[in-house]
C-alpha atoms as a PDB file:
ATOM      1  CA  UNK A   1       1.653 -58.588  34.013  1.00  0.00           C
ATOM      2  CA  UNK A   2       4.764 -59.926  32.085  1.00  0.00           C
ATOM      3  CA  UNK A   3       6.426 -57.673  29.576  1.00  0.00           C
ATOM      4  CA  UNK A   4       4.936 -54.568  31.214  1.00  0.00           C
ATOM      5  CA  UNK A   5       7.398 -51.887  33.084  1.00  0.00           C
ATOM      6  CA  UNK A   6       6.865 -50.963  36.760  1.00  0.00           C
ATOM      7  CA  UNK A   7       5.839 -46.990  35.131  1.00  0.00           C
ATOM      8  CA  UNK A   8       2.913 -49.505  32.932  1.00  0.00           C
ATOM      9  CA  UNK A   9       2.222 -51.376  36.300  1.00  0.00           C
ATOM     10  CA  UNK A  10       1.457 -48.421  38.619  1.00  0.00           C
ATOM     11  CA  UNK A  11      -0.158 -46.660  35.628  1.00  0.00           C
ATOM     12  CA  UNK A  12      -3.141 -49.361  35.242  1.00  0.00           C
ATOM     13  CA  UNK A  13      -3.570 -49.517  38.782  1.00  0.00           C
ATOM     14  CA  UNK A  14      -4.728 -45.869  39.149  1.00  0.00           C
ATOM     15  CA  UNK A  15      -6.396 -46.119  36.317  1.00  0.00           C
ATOM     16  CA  UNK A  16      -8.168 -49.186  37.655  1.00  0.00           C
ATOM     17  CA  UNK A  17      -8.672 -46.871  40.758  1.00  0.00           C
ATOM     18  CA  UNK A  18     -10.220 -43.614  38.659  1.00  0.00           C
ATOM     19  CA  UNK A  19     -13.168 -46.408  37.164  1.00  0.00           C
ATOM     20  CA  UNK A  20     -13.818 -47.993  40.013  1.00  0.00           C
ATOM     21  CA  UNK A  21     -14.519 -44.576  41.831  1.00  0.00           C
ATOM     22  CA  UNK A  22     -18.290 -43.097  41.520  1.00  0.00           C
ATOM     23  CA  UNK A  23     -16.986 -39.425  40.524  1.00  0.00           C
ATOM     24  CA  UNK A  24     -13.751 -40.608  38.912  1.00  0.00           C
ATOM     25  CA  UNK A  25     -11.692 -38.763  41.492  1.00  0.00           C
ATOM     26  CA  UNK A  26      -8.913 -40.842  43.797  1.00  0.00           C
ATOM     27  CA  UNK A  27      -6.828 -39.471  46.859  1.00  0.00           C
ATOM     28  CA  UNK A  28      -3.895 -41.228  47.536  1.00  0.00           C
ATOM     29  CA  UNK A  29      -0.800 -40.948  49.352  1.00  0.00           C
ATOM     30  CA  UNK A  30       2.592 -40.699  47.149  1.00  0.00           C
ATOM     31  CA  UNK A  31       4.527 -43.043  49.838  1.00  0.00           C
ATOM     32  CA  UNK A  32       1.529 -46.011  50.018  1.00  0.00           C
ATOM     33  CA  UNK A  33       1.691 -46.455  46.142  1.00  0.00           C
ATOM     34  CA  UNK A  34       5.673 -46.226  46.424  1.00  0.00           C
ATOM     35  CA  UNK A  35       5.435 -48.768  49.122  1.00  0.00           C
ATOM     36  CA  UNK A  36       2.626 -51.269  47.382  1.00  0.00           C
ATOM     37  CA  UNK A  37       4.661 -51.216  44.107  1.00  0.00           C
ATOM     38  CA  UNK A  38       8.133 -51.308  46.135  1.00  0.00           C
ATOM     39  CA  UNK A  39       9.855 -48.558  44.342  1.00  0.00           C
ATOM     40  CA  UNK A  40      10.798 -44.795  45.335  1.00  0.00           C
ATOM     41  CA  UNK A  41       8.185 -42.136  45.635  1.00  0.00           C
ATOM     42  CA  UNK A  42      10.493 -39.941  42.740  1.00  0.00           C
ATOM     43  CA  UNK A  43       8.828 -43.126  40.613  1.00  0.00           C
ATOM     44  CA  UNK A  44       5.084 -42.257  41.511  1.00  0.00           C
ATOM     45  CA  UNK A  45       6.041 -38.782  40.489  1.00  0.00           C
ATOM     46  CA  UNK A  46       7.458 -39.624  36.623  1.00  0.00           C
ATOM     47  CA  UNK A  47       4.748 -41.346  36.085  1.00  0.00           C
ATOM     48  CA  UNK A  48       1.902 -38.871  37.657  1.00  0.00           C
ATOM     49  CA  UNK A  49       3.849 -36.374  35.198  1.00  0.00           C
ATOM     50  CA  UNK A  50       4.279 -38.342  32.052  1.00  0.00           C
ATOM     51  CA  UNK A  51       0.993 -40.338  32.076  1.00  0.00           C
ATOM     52  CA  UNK A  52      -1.588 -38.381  34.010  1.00  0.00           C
ATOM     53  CA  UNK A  53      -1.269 -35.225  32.256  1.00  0.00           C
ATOM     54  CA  UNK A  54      -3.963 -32.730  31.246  1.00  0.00           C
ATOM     55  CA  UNK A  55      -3.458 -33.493  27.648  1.00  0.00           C
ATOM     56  CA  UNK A  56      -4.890 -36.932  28.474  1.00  0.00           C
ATOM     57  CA  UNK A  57      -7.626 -35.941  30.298  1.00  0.00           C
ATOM     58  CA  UNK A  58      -6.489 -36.215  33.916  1.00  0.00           C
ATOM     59  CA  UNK A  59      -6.146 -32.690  36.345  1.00  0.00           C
ATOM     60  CA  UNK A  60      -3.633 -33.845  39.261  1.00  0.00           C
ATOM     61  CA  UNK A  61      -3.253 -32.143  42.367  1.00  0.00           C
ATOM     62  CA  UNK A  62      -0.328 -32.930  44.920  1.00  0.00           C
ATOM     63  CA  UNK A  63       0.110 -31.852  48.276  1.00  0.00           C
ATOM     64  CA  UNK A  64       2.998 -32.344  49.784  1.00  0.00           C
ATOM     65  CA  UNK A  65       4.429 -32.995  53.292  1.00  0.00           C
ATOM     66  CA  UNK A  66       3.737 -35.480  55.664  1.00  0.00           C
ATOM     67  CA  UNK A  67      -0.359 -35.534  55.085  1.00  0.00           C
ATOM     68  CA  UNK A  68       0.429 -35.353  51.838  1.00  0.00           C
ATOM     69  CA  UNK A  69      -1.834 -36.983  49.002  1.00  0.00           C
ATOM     70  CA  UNK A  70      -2.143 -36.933  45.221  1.00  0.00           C
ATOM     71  CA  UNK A  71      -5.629 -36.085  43.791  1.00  0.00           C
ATOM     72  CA  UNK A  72      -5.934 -37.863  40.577  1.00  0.00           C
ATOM     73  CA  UNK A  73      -9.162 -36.267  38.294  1.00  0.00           C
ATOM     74  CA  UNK A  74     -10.625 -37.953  35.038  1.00  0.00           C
ATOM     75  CA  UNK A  75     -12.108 -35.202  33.213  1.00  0.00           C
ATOM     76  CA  UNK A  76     -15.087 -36.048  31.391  1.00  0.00           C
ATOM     77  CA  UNK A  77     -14.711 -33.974  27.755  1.00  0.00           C
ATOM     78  CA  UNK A  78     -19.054 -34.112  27.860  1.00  0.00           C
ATOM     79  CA  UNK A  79     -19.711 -31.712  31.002  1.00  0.00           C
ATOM     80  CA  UNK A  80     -19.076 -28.527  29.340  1.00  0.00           C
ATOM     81  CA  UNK A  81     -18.241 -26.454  32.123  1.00  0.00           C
ATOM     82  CA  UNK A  82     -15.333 -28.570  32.785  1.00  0.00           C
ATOM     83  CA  UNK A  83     -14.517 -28.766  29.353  1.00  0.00           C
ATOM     84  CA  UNK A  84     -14.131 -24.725  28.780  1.00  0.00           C
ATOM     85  CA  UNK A  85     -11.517 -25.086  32.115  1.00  0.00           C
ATOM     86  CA  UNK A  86      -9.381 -27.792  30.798  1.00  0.00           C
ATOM     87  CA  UNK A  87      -9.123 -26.408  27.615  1.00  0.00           C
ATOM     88  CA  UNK A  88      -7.739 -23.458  29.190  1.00  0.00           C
ATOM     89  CA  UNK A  89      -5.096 -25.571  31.046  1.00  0.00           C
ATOM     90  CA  UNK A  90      -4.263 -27.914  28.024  1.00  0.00           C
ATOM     91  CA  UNK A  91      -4.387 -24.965  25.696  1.00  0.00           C
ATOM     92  CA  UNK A  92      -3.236 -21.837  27.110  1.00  0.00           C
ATOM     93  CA  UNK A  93      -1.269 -19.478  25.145  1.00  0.00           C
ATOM     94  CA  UNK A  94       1.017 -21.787  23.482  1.00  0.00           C
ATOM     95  CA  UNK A  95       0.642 -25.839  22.865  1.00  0.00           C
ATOM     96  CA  UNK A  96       3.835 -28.079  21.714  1.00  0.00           C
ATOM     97  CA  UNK A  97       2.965 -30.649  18.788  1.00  0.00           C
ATOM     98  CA  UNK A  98       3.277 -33.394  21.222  1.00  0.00           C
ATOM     99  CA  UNK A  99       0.900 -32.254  23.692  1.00  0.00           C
ATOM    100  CA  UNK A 100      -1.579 -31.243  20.784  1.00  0.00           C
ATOM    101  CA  UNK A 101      -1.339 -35.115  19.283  1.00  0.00           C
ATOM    102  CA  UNK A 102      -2.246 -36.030  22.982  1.00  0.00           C
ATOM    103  CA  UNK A 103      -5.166 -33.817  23.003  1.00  0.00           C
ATOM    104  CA  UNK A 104      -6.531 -34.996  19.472  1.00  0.00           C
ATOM    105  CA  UNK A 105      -5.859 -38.427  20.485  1.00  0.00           C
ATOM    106  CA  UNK A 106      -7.793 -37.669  23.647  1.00  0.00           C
ATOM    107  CA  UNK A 107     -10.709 -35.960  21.416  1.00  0.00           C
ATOM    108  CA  UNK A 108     -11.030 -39.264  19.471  1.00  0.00           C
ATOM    109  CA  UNK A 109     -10.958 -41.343  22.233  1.00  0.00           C
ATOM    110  CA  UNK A 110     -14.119 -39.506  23.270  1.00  0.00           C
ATOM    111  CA  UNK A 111     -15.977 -39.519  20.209  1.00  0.00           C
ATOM    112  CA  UNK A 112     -15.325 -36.197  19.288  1.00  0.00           C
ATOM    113  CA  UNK A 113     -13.199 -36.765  16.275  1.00  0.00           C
ATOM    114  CA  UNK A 114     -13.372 -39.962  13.832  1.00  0.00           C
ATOM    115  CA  UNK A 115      -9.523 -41.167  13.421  1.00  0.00           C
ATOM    116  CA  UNK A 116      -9.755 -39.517   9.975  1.00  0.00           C
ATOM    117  CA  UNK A 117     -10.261 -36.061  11.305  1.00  0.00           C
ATOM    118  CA  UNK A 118      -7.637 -36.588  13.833  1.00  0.00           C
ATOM    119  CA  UNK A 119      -5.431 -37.357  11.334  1.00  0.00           C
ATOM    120  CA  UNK A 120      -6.283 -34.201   9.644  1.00  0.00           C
ATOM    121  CA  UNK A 121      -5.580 -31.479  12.227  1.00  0.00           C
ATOM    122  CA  UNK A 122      -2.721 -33.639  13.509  1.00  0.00           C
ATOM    123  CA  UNK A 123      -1.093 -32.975  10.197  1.00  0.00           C
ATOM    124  CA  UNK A 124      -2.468 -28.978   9.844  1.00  0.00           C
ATOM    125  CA  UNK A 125      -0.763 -28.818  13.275  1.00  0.00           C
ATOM    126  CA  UNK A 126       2.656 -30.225  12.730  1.00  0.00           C
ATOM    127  CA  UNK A 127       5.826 -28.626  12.991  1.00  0.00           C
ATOM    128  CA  UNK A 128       6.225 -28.613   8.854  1.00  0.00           C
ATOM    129  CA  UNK A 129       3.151 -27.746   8.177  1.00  0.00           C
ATOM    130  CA  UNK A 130       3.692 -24.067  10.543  1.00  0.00           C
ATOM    131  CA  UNK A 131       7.039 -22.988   9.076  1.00  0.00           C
ATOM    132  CA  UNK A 132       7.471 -21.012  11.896  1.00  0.00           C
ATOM    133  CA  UNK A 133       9.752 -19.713  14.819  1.00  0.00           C
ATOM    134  CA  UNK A 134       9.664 -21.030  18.307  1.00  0.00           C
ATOM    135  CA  UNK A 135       7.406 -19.645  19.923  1.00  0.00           C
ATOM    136  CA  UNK A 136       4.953 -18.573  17.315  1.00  0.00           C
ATOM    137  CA  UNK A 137       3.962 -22.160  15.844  1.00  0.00           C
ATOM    138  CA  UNK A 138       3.042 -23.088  19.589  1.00  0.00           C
ATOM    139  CA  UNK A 139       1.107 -19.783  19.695  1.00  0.00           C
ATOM    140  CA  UNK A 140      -0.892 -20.865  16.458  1.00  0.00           C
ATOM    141  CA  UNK A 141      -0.987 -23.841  17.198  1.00  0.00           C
ATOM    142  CA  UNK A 142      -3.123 -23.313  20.603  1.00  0.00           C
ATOM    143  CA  UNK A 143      -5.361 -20.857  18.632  1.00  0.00           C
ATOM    144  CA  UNK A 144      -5.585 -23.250  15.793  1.00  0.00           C
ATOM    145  CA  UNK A 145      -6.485 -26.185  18.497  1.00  0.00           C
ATOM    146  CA  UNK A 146      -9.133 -23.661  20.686  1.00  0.00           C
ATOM    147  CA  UNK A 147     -11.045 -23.170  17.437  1.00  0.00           C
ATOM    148  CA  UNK A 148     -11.568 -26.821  16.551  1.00  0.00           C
ATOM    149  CA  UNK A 149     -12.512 -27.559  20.151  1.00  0.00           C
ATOM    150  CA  UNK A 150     -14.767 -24.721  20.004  1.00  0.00           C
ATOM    151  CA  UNK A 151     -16.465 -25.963  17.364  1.00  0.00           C
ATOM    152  CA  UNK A 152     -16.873 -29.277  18.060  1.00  0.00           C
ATOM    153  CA  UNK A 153     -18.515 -27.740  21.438  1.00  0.00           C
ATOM    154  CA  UNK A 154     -21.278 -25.943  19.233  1.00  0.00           C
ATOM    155  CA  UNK A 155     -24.132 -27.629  19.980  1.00  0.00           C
ATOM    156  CA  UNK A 156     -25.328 -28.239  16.368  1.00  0.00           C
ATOM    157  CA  UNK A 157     -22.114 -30.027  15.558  1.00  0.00           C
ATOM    158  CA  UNK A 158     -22.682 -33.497  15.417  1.00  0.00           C
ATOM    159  CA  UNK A 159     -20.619 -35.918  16.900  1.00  0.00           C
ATOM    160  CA  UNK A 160     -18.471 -38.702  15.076  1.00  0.00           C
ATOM    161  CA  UNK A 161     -20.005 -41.246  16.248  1.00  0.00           C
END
């Protein structure tokens, strides 16, 4: 594992947890993972909130206390159930450029967007390209992001394949 930070190090390993579980769902406790990777629990937390986020495709749920645990979901973009909720969480009513990229990145990483079209809406998103106040170009940004997702739900859209 040279060359890769601590934040890299515990990332992989809950990733590594999330494929080898049968519903891609892990439970596990904030202190064990602060204990097995010898750093503070604060350091489970940054990275829960900077890599696990719902832009990438993860739902996280902490309880905390001392039964506390950290449920860590991969959410599959193909059940479409689960889709409709997530975009709802990623979206909302307003979406920063950054988070969007995620999400496109996310899309394309599924197969639901050829690097080409990613490319696309990331630059019909961007902050020059929605001359705009704060917080209307979030605001159309969401709406602009809902109505590709919605589309590439249709069912006679194909996929990029």
């Amino acid at each position: 594992m040279e060359g890769k930070t601590l934040a890299d190090r515990i990332e992989n390993y809950i990733k590594w947890l999330l494929k080898s579980s049968a519903d891609g769902i892990v439970e596990l406790q904030r202190q064990e993972l602060a204990a097995r990777f010898t750093c503070v629990p604060s350091q489970i937390s940054y990275v829960l909130s900077t890599r696990f986020t719902i832009e990438k495709g993860y739902l996280v749920e902490s309880r905390r206390g001392g039964g506390g645990y950290i449920r860590i979901a991969r959410v599959p973009l193909n059940a479409e159930a689960r889709l409709k909720d997530w975009v709802q969480k990623a979206l909302g009513e307003y979406i920063s450029q950054e988070a969007a990229v995620e999400l496109l990145e996310r899309l394309r990483e599924e197969g639901l967007l050829t690097r080409r079209e990613q490319l696309l809406l990331a630059a019909a998103i961007n902050r020059q390209s929605l001359p705009l106040e704060l917080p209307g170009r979030d605001q159309v940004r969401a709406c602009i992001m809902k109505a590709v997702i919605l589309t590439l739900m249709r069912n006679d859209f194909p996929s990029a394949g």
